[in-house]
Every structure is written in structure tokens, then in C-alpha cells.
PDB file of N, CA and C in Angstrom:
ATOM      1  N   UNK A   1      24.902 -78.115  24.664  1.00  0.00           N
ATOM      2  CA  UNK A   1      23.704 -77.316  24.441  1.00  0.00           C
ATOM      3  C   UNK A   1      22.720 -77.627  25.577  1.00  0.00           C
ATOM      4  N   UNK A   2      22.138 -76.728  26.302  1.00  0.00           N
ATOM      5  CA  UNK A   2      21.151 -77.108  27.450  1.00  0.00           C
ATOM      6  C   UNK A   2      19.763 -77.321  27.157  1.00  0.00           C
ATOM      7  N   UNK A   3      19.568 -77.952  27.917  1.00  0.00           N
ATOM      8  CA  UNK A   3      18.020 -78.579  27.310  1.00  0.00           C
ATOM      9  C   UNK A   3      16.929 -77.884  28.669  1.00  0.00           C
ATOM     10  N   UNK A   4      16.219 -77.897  28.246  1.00  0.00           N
ATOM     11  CA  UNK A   4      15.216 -77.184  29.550  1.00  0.00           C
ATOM     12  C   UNK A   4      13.726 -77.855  28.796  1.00  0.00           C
ATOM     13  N   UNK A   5      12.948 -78.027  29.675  1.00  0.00           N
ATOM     14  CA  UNK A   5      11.528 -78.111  29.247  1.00  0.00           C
ATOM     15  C   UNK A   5      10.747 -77.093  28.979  1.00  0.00           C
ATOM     16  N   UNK A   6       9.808 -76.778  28.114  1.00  0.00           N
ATOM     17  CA  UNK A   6       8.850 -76.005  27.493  1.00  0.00           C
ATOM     18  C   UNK A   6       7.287 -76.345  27.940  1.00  0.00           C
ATOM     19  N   UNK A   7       6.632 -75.898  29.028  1.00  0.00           N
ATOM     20  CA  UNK A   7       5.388 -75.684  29.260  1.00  0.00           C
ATOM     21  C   UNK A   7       4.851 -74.824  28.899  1.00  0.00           C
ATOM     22  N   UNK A   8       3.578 -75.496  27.505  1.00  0.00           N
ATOM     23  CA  UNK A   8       2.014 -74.623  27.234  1.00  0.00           C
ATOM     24  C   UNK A   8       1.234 -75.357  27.987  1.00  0.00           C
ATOM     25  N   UNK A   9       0.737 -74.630  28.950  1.00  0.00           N
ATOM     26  CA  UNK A   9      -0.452 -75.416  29.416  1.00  0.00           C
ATOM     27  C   UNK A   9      -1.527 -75.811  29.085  1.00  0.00           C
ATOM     28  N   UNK A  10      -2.463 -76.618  28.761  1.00  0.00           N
ATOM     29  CA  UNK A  10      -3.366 -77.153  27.681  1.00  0.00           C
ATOM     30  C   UNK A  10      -4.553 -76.236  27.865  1.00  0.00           C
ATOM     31  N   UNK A  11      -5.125 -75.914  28.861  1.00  0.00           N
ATOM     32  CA  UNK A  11      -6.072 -74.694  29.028  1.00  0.00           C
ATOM     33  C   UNK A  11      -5.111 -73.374  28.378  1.00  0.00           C
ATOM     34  N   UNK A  12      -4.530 -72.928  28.426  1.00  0.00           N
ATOM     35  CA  UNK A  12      -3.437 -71.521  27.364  1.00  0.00           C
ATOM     36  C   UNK A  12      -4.906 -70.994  26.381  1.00  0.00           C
ATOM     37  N   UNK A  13      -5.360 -69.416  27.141  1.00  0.00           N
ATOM     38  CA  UNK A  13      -5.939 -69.115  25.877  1.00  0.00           C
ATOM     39  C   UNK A  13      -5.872 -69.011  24.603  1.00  0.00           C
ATOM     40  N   UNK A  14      -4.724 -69.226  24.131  1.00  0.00           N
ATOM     41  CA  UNK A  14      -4.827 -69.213  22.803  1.00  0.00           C
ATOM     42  C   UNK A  14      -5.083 -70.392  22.212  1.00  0.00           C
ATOM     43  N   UNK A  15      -5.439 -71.170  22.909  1.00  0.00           N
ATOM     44  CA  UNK A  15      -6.335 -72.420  21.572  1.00  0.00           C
ATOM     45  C   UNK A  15      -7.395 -72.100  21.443  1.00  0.00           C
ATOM     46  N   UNK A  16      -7.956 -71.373  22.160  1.00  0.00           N
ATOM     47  CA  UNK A  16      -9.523 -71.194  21.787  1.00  0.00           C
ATOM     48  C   UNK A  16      -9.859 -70.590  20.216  1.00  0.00           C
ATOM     49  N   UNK A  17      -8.973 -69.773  20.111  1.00  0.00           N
ATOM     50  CA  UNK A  17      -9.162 -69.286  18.689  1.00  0.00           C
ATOM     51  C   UNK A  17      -8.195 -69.584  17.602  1.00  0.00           C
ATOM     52  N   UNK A  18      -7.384 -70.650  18.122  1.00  0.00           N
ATOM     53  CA  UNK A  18      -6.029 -70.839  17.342  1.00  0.00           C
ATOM     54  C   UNK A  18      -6.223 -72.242  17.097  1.00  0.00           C
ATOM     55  N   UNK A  19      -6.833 -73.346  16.650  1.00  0.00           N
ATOM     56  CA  UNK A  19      -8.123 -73.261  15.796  1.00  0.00           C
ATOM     57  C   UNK A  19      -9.289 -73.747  16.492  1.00  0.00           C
ATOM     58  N   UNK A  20     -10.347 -73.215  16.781  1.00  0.00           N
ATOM     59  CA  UNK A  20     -11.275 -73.942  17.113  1.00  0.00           C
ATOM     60  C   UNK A  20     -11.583 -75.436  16.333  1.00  0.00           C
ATOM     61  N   UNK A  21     -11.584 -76.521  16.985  1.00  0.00           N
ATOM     62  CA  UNK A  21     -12.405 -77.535  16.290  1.00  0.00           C
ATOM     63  C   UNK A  21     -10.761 -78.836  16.112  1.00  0.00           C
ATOM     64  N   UNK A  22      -9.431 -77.755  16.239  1.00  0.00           N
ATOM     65  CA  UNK A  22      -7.925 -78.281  15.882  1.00  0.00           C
ATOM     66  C   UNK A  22      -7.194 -77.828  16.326  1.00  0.00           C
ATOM     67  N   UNK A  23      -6.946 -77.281  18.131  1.00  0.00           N
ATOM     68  CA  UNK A  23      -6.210 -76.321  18.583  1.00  0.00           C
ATOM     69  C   UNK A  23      -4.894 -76.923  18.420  1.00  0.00           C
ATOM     70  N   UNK A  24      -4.177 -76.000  18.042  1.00  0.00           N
ATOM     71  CA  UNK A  24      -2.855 -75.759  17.829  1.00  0.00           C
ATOM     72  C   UNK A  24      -2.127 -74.926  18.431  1.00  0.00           C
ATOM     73  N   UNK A  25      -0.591 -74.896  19.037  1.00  0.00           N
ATOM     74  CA  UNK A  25      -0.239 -73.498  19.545  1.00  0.00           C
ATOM     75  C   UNK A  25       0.804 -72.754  18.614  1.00  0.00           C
ATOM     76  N   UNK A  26      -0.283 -71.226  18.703  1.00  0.00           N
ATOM     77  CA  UNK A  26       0.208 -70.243  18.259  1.00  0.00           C
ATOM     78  C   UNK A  26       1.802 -70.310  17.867  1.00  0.00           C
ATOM     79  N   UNK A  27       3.142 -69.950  17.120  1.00  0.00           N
ATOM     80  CA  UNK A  27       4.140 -69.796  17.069  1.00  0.00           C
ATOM     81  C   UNK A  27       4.260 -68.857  17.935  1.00  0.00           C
ATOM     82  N   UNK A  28       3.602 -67.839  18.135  1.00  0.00           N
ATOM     83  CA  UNK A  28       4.456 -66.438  18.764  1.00  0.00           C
ATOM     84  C   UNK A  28       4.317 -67.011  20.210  1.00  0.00           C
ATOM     85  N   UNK A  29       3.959 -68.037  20.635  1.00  0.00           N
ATOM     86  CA  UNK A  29       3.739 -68.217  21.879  1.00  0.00           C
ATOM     87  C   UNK A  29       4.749 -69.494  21.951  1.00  0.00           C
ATOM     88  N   UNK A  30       4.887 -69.968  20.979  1.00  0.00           N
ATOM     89  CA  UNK A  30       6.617 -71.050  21.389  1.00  0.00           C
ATOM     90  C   UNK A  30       7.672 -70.028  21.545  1.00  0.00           C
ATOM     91  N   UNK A  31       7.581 -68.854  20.428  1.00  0.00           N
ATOM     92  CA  UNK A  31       8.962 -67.548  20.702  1.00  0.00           C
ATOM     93  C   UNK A  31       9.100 -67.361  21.872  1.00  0.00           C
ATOM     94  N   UNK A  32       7.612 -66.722  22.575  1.00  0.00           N
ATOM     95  CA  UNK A  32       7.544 -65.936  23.528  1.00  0.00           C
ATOM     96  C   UNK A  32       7.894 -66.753  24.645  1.00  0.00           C
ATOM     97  N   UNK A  33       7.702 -68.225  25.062  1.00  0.00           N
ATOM     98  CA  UNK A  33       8.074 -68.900  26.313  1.00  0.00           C
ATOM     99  C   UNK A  33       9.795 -69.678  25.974  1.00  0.00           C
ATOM    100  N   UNK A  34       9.976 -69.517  24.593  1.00  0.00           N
ATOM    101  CA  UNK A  34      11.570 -69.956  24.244  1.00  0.00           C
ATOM    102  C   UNK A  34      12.269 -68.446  25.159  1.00  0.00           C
ATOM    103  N   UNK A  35      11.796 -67.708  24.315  1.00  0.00           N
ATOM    104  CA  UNK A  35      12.545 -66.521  25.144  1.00  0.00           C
ATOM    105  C   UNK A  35      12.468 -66.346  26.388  1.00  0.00           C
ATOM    106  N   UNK A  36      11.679 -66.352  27.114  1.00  0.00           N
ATOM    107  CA  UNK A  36      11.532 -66.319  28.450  1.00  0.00           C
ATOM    108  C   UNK A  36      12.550 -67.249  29.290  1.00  0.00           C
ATOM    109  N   UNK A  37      12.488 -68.545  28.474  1.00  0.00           N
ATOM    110  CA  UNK A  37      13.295 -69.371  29.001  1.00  0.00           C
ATOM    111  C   UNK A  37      14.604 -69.028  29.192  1.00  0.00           C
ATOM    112  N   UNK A  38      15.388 -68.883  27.713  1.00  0.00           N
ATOM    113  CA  UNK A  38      16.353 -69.094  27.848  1.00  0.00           C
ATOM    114  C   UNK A  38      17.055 -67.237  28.133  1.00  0.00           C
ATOM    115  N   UNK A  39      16.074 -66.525  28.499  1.00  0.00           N
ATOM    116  CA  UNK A  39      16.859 -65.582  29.259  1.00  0.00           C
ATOM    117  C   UNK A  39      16.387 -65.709  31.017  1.00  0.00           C
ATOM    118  N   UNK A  40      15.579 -66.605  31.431  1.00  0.00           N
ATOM    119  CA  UNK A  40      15.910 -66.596  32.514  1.00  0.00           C
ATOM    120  C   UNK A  40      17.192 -67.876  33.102  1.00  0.00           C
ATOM    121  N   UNK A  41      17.334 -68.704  32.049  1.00  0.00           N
ATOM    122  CA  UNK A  41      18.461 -70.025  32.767  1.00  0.00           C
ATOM    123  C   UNK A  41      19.912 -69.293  32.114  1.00  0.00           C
ATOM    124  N   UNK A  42      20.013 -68.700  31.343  1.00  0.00           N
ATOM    125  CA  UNK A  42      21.368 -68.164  30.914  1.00  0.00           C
ATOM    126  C   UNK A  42      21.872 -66.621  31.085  1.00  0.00           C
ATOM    127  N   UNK A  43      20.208 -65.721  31.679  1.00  0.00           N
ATOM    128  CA  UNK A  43      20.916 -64.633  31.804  1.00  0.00           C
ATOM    129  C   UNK A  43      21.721 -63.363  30.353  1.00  0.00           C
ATOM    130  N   UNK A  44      21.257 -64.479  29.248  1.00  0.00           N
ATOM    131  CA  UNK A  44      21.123 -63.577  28.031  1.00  0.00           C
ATOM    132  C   UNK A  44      20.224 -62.357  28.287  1.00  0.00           C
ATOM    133  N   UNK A  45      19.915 -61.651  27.418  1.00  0.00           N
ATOM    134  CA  UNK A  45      19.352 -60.689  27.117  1.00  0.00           C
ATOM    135  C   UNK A  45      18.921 -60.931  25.390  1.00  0.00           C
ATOM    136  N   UNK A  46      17.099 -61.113  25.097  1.00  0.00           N
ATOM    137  CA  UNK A  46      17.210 -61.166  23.822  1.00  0.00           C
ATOM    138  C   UNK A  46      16.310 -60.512  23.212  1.00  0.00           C
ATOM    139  N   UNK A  47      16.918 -59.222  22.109  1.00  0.00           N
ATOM    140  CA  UNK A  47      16.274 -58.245  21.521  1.00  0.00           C
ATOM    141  C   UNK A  47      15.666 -58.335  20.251  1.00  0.00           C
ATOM    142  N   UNK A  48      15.358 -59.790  19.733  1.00  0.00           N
ATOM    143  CA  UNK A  48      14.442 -60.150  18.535  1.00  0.00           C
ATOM    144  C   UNK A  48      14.758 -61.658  17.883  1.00  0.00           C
ATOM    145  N   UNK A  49      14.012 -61.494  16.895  1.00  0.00           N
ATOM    146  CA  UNK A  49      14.474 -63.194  16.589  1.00  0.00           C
ATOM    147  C   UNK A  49      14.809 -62.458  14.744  1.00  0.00           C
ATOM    148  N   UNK A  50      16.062 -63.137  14.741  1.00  0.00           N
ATOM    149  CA  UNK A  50      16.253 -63.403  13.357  1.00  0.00           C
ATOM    150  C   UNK A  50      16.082 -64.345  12.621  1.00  0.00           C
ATOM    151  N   UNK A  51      15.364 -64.975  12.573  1.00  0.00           N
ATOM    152  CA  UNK A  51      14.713 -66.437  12.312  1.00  0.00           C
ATOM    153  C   UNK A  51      13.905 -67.265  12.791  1.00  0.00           C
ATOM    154  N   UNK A  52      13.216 -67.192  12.394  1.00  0.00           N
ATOM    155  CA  UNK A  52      12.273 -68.765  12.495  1.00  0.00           C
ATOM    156  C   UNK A  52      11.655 -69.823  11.640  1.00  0.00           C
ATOM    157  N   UNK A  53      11.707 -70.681  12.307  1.00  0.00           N
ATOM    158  CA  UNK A  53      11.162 -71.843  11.256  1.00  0.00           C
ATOM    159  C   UNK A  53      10.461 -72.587  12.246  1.00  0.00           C
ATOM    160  N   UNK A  54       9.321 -72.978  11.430  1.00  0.00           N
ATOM    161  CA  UNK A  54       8.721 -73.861  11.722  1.00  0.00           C
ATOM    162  C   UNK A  54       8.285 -75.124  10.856  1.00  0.00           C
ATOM    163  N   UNK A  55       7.865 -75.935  12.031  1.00  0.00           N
ATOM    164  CA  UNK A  55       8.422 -77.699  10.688  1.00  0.00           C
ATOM    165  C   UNK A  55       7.251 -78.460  11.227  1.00  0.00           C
ATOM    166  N   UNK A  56       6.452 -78.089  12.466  1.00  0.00           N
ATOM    167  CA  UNK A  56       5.790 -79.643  13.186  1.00  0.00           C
ATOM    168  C   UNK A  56       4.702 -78.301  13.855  1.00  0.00           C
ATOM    169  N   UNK A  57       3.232 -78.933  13.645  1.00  0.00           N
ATOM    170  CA  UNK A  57       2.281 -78.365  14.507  1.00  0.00           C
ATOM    171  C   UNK A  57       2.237 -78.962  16.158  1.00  0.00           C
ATOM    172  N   UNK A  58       1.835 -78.461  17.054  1.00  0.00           N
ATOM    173  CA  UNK A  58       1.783 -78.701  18.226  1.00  0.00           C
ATOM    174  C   UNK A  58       0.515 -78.923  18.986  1.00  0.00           C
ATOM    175  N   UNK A  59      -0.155 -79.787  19.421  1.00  0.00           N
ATOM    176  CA  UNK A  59      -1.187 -79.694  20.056  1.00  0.00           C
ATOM    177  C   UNK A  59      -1.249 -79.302  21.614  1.00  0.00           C
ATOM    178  N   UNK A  60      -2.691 -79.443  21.923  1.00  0.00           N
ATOM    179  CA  UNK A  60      -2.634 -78.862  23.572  1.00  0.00           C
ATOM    180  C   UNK A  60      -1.824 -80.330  24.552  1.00  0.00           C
ATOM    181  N   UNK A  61      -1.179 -79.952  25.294  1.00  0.00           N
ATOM    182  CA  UNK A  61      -0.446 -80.619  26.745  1.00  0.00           C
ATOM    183  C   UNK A  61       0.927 -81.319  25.801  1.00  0.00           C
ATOM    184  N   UNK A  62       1.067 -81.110  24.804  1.00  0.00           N
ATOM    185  CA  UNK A  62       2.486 -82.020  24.406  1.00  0.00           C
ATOM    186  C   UNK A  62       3.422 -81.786  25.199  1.00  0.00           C
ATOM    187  N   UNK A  63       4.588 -82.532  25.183  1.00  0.00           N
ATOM    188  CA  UNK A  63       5.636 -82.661  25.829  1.00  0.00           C
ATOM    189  C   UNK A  63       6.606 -81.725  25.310  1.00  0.00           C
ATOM    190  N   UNK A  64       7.105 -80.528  25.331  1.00  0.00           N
ATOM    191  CA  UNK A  64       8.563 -79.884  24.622  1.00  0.00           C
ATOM    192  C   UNK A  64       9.521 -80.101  25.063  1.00  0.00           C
ATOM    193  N   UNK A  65      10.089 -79.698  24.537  1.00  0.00           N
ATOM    194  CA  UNK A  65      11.743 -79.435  24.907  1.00  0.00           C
ATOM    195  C   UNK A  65      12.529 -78.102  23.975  1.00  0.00           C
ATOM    196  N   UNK A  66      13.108 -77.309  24.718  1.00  0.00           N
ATOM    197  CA  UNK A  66      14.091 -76.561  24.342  1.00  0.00           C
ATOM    198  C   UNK A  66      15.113 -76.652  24.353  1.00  0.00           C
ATOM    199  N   UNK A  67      16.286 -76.816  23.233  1.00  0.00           N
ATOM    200  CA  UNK A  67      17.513 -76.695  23.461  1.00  0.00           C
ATOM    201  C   UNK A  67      18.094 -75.920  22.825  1.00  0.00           C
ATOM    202  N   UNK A  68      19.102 -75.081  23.447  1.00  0.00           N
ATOM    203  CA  UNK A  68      19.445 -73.295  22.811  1.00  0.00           C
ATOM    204  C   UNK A  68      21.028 -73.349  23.014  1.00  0.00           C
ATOM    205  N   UNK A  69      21.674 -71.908  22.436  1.00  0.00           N
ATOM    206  CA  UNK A  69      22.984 -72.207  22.744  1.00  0.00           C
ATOM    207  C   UNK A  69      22.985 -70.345  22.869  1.00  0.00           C
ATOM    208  N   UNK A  70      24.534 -70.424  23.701  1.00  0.00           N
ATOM    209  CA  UNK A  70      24.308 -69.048  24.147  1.00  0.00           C
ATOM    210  C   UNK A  70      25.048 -68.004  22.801  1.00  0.00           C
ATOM    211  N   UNK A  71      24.924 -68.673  21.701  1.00  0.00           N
ATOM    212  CA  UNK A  71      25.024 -67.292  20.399  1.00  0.00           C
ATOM    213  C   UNK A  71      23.528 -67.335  19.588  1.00  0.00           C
ATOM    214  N   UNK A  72      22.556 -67.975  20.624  1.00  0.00           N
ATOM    215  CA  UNK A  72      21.201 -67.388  20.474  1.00  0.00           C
ATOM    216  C   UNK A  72      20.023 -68.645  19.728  1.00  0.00           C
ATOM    217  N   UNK A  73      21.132 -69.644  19.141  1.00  0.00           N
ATOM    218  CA  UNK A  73      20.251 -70.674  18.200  1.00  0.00           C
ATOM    219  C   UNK A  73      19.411 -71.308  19.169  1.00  0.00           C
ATOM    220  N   UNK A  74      18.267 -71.924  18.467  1.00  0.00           N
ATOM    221  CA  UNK A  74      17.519 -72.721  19.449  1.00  0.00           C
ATOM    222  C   UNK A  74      17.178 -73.847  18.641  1.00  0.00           C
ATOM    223  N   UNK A  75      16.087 -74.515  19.211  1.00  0.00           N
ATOM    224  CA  UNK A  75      15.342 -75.641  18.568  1.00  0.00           C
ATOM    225  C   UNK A  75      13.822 -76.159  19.634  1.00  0.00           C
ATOM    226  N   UNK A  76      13.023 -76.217  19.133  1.00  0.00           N
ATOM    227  CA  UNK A  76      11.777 -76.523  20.053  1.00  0.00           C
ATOM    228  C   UNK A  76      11.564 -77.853  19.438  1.00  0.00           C
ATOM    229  N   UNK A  77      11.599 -79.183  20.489  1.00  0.00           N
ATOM    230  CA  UNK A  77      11.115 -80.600  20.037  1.00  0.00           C
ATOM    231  C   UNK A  77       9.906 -81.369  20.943  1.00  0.00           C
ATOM    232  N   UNK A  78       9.495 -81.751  20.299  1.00  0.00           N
ATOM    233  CA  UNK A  78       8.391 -82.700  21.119  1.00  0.00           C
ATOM    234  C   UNK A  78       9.158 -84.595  20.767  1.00  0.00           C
ATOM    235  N   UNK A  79       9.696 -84.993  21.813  1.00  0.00           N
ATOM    236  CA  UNK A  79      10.216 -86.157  21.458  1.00  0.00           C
ATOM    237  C   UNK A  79      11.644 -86.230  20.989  1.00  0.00           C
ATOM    238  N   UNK A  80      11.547 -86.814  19.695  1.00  0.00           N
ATOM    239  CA  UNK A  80      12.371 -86.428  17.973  1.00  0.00           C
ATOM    240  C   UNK A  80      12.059 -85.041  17.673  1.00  0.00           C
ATOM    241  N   UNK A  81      11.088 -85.124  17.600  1.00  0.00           N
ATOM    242  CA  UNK A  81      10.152 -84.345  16.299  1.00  0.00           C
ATOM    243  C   UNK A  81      10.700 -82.577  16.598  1.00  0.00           C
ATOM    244  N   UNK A  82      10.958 -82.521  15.377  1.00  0.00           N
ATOM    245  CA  UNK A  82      11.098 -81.149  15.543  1.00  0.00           C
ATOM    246  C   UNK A  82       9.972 -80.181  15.318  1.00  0.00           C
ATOM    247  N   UNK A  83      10.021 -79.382  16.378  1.00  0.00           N
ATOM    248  CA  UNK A  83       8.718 -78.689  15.363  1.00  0.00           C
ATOM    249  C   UNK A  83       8.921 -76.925  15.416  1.00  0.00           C
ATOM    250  N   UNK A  84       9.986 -76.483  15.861  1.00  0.00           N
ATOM    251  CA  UNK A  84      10.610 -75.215  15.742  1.00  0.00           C
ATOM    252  C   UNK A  84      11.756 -74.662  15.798  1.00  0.00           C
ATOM    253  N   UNK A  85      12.633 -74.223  15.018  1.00  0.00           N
ATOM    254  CA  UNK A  85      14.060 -73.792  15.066  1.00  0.00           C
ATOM    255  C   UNK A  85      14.176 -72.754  14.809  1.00  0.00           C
ATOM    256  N   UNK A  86      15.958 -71.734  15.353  1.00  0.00           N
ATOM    257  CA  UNK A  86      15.840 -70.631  15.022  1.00  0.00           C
ATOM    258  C   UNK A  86      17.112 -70.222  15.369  1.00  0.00           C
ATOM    259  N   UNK A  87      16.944 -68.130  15.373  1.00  0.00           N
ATOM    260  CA  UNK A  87      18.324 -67.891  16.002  1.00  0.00           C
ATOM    261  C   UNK A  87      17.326 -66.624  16.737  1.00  0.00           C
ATOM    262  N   UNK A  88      18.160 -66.592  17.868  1.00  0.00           N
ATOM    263  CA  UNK A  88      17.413 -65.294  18.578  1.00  0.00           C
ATOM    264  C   UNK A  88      18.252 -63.992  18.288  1.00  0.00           C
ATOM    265  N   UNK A  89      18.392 -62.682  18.183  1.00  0.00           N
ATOM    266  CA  UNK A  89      19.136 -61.198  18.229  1.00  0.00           C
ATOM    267  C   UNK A  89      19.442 -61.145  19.926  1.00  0.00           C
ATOM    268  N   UNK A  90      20.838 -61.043  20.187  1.00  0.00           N
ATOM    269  CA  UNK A  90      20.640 -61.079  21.601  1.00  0.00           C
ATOM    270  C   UNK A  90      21.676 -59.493  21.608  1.00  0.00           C
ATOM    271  N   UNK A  91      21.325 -59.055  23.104  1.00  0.00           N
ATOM    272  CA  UNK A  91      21.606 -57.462  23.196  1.00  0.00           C
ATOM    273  C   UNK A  91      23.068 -57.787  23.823  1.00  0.00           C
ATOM    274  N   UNK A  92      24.158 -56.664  23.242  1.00  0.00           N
ATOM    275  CA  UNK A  92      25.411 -56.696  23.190  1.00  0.00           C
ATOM    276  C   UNK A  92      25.367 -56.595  24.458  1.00  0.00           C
ATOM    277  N   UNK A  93      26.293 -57.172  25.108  1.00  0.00           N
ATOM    278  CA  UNK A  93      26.292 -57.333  27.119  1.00  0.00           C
ATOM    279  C   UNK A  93      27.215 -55.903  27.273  1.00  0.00           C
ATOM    280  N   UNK A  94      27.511 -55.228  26.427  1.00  0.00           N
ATOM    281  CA  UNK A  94      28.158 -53.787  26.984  1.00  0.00           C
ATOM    282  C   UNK A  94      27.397 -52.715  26.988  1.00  0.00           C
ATOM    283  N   UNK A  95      26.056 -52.674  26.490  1.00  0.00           N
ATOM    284  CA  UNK A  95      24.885 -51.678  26.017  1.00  0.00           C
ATOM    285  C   UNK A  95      23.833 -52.409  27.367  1.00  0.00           C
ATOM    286  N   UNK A  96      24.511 -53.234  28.668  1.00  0.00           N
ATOM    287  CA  UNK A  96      23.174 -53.473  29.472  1.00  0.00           C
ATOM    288  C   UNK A  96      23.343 -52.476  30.866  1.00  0.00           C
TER     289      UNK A  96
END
């Protein structure tokens, strides 16, 4: 399973309102840079998420990690700690 690192950068507008006073990052913004990732190091193609879970809040500058597999599962960790898992919808490679 490949592991790649996950950068939110601690300035990332969305803490400002995601909570003021307890910034946290957004989920759709672990999706959105999981996906990014792992269709730019594998060259997938991915057309939604059929799952998510989340288990662990995230603060600003933590350390991630992504590790995914190419029938779409993932996992987002800081350390141990898990703090997001899933499966992505990926687009049939004969419809590209």
C-alpha cells in the first residue's frame, strides 16, 4: 500500500471558520487533497467517494499521512492515529 504525505497548510482558509476559537480541518478538504493525491501518484481516475469515516479531529500544521490502494481504499493518519478512512468510486479505465 503506498504511503504519500498529506499537506494542510496551517494558514488553509478554512480554519478560519471551521472553528473559530478550535480550528479544525474541514473533512471535505482531507477528501479533496486525498483525492488529488492519489490520482496524481497512481494515475487513477476518481469519480466519488463511497465512504467515509471519520474517527480523529485534526488540527492546523499536523503531520498526515495517506495510505491508499489502487481498488480505491484509503486511510488518512497523523502518526498511529487514525483519523480518516474510506473507499473512493474510481472511473472504469475503458470509459477514459
Amino acid at each position: 500500500m503506498p504511503t504519500l504525505e498529506l499537506l494542510i497548510p496551517a494558514d488553509h482558509p478554512a480554519f478560519a471558520g471551521h472553528f473559530p476559537g478550535r480550528p479544525i480541518v474541514p473533512g471535505v478538504v482531507l477528501l479533496d487533497q486525498a483525492q488529488l493525491l492519489v490520482e496524481a501518484a497512481s494515475g487513477l481516475r476518481v469519480n466519488g467517494i463511497a465512504v467515509a469515516k471519520f474517527l480523529s479531529p485534526v488540527g492546523p500544521g499536523e503531520a498526515l499521512w495517506l495510505d491508499y490502494e489502487n481498488s480505491g481504499r484509503f486511510e488518512i493518519r497523523a502518526a498511529e492515529r487514525k483519523i480518516a478512512s474510506g473507499r473512493f468510486t474510481l472511473q472504469d479505465p475503458e470509459q477514459t
